[in-house]
N, C-alpha and C. Protein backbone atom coordinates (compact mmCIF):
# COMPACT_ATOMS: atom_id res chain seq x y z
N UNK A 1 22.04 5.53 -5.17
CA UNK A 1 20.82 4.73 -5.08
C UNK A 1 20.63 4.28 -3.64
N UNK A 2 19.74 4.98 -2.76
CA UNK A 2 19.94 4.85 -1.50
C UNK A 2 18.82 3.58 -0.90
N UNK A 3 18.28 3.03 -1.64
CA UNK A 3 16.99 2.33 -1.99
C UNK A 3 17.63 0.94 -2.61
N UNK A 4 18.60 0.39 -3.13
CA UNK A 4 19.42 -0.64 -3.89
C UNK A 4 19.08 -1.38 -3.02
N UNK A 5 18.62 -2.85 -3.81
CA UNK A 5 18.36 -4.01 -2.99
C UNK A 5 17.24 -4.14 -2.31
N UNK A 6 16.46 -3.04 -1.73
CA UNK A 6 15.47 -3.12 -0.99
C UNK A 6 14.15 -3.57 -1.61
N UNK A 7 13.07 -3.77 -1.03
CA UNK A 7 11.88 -4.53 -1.63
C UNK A 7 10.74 -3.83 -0.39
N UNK A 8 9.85 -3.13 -1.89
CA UNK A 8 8.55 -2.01 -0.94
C UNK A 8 7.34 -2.62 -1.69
N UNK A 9 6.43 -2.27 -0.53
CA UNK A 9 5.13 -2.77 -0.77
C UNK A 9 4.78 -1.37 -0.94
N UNK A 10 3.81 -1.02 -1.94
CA UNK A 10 3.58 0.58 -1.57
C UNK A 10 1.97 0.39 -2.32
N UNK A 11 1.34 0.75 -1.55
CA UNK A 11 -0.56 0.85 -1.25
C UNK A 11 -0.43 1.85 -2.31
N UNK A 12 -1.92 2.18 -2.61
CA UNK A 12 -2.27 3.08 -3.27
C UNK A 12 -1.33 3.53 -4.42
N UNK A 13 -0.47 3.07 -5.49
CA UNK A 13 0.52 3.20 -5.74
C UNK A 13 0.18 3.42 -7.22
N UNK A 14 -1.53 3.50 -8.10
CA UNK A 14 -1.87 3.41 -9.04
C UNK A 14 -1.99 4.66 -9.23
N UNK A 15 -2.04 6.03 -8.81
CA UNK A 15 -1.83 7.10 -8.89
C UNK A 15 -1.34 8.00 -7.72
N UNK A 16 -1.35 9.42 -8.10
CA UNK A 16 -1.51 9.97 -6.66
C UNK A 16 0.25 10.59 -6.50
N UNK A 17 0.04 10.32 -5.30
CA UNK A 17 1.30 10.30 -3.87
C UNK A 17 1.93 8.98 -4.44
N UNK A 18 0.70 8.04 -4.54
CA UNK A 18 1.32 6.85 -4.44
C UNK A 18 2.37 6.00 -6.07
N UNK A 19 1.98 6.65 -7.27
CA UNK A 19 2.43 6.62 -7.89
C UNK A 19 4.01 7.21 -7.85
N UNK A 20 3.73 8.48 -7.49
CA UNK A 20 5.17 9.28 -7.42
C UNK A 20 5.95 8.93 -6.38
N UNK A 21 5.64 7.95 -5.42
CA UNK A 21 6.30 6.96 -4.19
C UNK A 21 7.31 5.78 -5.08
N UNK A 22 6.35 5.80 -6.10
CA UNK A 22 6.58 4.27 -6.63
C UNK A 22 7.95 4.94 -7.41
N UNK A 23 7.46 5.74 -8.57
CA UNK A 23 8.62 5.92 -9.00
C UNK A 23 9.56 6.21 -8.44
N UNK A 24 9.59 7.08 -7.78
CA UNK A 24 11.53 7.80 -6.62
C UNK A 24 11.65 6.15 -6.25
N UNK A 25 11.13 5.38 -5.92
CA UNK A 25 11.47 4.25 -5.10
C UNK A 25 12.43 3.28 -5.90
N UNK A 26 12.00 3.50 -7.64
CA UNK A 26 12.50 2.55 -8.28
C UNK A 26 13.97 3.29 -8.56
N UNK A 27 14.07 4.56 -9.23
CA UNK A 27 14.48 5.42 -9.34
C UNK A 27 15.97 5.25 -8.46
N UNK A 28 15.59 5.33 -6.83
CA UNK A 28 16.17 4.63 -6.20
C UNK A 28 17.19 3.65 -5.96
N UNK A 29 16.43 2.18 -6.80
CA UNK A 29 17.06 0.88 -6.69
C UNK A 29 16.14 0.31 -6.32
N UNK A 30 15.10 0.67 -5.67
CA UNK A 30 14.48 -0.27 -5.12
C UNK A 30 13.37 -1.32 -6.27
N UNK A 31 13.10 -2.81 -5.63
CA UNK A 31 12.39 -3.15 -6.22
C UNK A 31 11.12 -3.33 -5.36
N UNK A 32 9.28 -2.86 -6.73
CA UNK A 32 8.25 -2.47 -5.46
C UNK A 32 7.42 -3.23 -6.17
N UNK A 33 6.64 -3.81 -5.21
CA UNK A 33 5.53 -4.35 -5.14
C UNK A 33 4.17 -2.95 -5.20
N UNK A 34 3.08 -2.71 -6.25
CA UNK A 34 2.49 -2.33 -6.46
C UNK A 34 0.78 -2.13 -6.27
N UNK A 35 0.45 -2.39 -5.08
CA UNK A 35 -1.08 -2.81 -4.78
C UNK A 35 -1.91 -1.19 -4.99
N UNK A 36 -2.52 -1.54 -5.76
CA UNK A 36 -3.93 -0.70 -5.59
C UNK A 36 -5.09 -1.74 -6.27
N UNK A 37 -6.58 -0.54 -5.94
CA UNK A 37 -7.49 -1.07 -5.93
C UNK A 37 -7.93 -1.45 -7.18
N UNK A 38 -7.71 -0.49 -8.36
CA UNK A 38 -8.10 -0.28 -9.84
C UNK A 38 -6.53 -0.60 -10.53
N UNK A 39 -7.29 -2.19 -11.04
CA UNK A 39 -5.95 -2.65 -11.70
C UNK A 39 -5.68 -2.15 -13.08
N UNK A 40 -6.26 -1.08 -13.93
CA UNK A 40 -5.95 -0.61 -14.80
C UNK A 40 -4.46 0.28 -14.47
N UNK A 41 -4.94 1.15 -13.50
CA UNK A 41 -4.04 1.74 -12.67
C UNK A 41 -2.78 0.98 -12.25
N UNK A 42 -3.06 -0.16 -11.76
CA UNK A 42 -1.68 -0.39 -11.15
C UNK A 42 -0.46 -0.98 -12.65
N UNK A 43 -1.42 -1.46 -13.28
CA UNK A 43 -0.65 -2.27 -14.78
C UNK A 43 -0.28 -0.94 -15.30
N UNK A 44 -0.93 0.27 -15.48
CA UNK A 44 -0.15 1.06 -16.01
C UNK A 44 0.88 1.60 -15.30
N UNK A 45 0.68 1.78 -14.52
CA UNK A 45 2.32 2.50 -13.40
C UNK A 45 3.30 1.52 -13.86
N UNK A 46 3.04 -0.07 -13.55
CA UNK A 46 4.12 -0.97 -13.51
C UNK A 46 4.75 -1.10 -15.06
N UNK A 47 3.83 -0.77 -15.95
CA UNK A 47 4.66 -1.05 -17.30
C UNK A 47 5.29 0.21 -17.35
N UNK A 48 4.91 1.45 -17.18
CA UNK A 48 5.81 2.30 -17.77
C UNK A 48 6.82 2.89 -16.91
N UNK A 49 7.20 2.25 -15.59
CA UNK A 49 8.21 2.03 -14.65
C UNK A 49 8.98 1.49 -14.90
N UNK A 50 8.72 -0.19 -15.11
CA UNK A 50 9.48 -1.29 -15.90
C UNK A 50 9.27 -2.58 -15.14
N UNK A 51 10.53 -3.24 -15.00
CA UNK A 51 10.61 -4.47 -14.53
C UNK A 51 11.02 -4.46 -13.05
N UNK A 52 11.58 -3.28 -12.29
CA UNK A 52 11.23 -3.47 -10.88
C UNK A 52 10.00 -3.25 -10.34
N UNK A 53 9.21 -2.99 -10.90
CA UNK A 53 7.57 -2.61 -9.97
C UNK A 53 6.78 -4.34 -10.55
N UNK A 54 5.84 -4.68 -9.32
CA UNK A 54 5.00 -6.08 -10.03
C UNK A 54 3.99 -5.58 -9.31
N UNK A 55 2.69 -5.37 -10.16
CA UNK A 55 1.28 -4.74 -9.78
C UNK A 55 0.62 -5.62 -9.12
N UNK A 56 -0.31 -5.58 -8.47
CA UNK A 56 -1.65 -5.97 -7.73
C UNK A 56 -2.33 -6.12 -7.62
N UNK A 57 -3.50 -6.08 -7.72
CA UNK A 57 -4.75 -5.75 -7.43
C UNK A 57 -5.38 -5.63 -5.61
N UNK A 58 -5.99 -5.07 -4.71
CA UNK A 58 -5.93 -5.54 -3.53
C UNK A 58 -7.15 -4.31 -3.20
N UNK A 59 -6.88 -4.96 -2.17
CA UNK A 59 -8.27 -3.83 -0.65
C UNK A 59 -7.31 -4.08 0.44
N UNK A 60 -6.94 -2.63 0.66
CA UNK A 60 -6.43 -2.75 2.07
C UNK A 60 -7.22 -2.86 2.90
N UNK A 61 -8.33 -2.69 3.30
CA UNK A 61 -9.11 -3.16 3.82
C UNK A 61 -9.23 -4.66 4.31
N UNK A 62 -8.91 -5.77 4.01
CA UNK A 62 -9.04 -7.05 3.75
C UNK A 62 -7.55 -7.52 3.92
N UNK A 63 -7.46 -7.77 5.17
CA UNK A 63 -6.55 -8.99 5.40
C UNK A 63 -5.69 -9.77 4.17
N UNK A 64 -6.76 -10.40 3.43
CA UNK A 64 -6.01 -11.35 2.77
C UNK A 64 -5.67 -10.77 1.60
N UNK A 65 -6.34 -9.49 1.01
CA UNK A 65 -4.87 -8.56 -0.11
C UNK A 65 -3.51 -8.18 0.54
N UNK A 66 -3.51 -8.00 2.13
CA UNK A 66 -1.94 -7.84 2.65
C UNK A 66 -1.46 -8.57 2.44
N UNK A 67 -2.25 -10.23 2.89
CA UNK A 67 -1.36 -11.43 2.87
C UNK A 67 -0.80 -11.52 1.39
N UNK A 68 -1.38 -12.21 0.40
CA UNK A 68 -1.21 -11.92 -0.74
C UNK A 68 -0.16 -11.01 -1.62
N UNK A 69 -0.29 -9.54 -1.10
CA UNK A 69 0.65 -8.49 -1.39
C UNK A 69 2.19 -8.81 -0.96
N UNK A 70 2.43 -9.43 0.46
CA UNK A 70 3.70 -9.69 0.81
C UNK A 70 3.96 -11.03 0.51
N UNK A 71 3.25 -11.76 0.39
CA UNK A 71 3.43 -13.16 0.01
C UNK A 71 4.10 -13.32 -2.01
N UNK A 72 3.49 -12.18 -2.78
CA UNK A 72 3.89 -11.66 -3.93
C UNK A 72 4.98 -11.33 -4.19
N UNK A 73 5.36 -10.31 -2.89
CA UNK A 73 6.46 -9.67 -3.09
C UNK A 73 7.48 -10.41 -1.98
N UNK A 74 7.42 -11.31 -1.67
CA UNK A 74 8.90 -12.62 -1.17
C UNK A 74 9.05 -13.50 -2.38
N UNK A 75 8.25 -13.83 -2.74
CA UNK A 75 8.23 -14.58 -3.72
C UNK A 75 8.63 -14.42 -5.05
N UNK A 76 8.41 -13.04 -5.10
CA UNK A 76 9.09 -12.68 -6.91
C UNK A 76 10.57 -11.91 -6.29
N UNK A 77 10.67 -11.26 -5.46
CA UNK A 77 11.71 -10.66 -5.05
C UNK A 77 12.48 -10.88 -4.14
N UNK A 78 12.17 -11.98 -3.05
CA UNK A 78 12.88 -12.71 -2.10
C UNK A 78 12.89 -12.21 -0.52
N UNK A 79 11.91 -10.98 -0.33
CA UNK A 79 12.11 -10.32 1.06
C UNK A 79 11.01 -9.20 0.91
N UNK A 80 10.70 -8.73 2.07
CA UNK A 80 10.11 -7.38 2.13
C UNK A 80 10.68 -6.63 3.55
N UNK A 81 10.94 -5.09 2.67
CA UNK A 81 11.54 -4.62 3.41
C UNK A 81 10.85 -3.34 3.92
N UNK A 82 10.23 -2.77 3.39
CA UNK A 82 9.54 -1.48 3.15
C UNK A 82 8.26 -1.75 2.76
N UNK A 83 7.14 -1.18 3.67
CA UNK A 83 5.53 -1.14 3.96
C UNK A 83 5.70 0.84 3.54
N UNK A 84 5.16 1.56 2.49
CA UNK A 84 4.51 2.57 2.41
C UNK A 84 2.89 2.35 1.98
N UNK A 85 2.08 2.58 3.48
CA UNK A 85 1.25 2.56 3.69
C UNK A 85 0.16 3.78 2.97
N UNK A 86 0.22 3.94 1.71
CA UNK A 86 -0.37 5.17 1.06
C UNK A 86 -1.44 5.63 1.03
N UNK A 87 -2.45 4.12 0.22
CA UNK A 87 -3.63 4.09 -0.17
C UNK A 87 -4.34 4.94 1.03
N UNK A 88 -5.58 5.37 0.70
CA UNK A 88 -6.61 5.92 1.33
C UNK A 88 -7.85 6.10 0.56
N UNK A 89 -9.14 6.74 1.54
CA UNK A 89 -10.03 6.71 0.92
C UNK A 89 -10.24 8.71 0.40
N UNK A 90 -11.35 8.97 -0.30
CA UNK A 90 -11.39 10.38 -0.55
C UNK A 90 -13.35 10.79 -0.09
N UNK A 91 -13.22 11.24 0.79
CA UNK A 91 -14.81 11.96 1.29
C UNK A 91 -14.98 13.27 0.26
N UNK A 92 -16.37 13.17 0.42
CA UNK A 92 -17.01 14.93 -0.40
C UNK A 92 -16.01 16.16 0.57
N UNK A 93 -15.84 16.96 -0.04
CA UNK A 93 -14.99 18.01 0.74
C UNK A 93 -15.66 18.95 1.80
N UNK A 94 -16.45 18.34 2.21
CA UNK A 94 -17.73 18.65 3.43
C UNK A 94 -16.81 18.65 5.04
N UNK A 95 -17.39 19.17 5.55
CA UNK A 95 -16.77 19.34 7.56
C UNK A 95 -17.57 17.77 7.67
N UNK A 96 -16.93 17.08 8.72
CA UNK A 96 -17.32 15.87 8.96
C UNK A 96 -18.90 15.80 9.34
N UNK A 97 -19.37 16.52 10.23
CA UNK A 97 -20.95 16.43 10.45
C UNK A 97 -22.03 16.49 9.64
N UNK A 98 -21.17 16.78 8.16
CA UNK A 98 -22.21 16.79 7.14
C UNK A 98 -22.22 15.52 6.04
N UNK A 99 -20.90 14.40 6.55
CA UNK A 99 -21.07 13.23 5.75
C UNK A 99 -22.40 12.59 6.29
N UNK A 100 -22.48 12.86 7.95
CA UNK A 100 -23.85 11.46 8.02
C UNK A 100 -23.02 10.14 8.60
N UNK A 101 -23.55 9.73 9.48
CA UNK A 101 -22.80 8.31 10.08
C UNK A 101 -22.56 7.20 9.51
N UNK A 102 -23.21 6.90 8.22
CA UNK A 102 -22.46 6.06 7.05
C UNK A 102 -21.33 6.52 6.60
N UNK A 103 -21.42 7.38 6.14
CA UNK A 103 -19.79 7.78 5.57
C UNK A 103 -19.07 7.62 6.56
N UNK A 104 -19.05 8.52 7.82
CA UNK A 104 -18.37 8.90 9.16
C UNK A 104 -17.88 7.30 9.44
N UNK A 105 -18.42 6.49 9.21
CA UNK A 105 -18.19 4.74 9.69
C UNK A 105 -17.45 4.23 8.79
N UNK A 106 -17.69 4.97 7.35
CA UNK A 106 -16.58 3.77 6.49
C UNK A 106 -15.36 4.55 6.21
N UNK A 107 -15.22 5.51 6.53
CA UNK A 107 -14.04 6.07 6.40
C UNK A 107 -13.39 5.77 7.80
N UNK A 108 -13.69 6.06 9.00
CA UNK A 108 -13.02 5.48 10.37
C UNK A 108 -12.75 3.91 10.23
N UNK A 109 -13.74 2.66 9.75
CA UNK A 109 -13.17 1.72 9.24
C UNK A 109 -12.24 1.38 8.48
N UNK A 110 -11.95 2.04 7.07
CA UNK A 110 -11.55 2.03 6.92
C UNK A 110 -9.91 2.15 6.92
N UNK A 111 -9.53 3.30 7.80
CA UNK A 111 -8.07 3.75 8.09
C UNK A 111 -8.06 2.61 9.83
N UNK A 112 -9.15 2.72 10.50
CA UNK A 112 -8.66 1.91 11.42
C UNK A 112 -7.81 0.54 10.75
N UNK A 113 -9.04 0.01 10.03
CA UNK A 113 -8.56 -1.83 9.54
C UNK A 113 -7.06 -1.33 9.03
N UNK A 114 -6.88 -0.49 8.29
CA UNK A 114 -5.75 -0.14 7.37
C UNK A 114 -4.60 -0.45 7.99
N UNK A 115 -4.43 0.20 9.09
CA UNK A 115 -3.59 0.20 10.14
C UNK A 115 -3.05 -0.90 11.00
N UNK A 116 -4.28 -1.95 12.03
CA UNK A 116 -4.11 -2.99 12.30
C UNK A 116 -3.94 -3.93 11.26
N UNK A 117 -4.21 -4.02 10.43
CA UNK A 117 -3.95 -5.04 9.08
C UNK A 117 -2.41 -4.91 8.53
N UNK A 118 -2.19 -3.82 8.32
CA UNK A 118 -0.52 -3.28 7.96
C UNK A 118 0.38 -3.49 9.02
N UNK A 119 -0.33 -3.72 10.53
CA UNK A 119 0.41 -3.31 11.83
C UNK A 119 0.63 -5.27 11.77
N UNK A 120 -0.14 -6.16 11.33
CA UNK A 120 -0.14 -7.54 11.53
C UNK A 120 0.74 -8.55 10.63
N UNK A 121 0.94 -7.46 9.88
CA UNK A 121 1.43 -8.89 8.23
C UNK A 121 2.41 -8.02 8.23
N UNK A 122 2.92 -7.43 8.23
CA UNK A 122 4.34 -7.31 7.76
C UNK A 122 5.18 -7.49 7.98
N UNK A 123 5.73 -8.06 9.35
CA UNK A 123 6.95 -8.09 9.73
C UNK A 123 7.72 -7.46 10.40
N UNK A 124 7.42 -6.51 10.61
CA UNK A 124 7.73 -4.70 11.05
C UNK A 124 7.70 -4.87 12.30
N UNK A 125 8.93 -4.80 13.07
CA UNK A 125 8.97 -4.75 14.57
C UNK A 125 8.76 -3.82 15.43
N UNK A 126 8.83 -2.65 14.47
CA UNK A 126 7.89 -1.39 15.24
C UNK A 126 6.59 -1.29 14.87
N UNK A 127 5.87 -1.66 13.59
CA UNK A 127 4.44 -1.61 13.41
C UNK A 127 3.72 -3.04 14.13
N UNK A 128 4.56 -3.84 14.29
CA UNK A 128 4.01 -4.55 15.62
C UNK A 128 4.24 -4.49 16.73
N UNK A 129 4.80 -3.93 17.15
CA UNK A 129 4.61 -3.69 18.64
C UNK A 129 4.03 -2.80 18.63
N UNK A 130 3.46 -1.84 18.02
CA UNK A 130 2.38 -0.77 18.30
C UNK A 130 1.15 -1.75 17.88
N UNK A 131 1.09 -2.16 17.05
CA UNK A 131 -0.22 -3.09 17.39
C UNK A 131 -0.53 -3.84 18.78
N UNK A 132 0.07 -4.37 19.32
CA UNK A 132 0.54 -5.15 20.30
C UNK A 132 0.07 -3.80 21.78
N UNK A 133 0.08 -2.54 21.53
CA UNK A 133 0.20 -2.05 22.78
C UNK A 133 -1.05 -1.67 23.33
């Protein structure tokens, strides 16, 4: 269990990548904190995982679901150790010049905020100092 003891925040974690993150993680040892956007999603991962996963609801997008998310996961689990930064968004399967500068804007917003927001709250002495540079 190379993961024992540890405590993960893992984005997008209601399906996906991010589901199958979640499980190896528990699988692991680890205990994870569960944020996605569609809390049907995240309650189902966490029940049929068990009692190391505690679901979410959140917008990575938004500051205060990070805060919240790690503030969750010190609090039920005592530390955070591990940020898997998963979540993302999904565009039409189009070449970029054919989304149109609305899309083109909320998807670059999107992963930008993602990043500085993940790069600010966590704790992470290498994802802050790359914020920082």
């Amino acid at each position: 269990m190379r993961l024992a003891g540890k405590v993960a925040i893992v984005t997008g974690g209601g399906s996906g990548f991010g589901e199958g993150i979640v499980r190896k993680f528990v699988a692991e040892g680890a205990l994870v904190l569960l944020m996605d956007r569609e809390e049907a999603a995240a309650s189902r991962v966490a029940s049929e995982v068990g009692a190391n996963v505690r679901p979410i609801t959140g917008d990575i997008s938004k500051l205060e679901s990070f805060e919240a998310a790690a503030d969750l996961a010190r609090s039920t689990f005592g530390a955070l150790d591990i940020l898997v930064n998963n979540a993302g968004v999904a565009g039409p399967p189009y070449s970029v010049p054919w989304w149109g500068s609305r899309v083109w804007q909320r998807f670059l917003t999107f992963y930008w905020t993602k990043w500085q927001l993940t790069s600010d709250f966590a704790d992470c002495p290498v994802l802050s100092k790359w914020s920082q540079d």
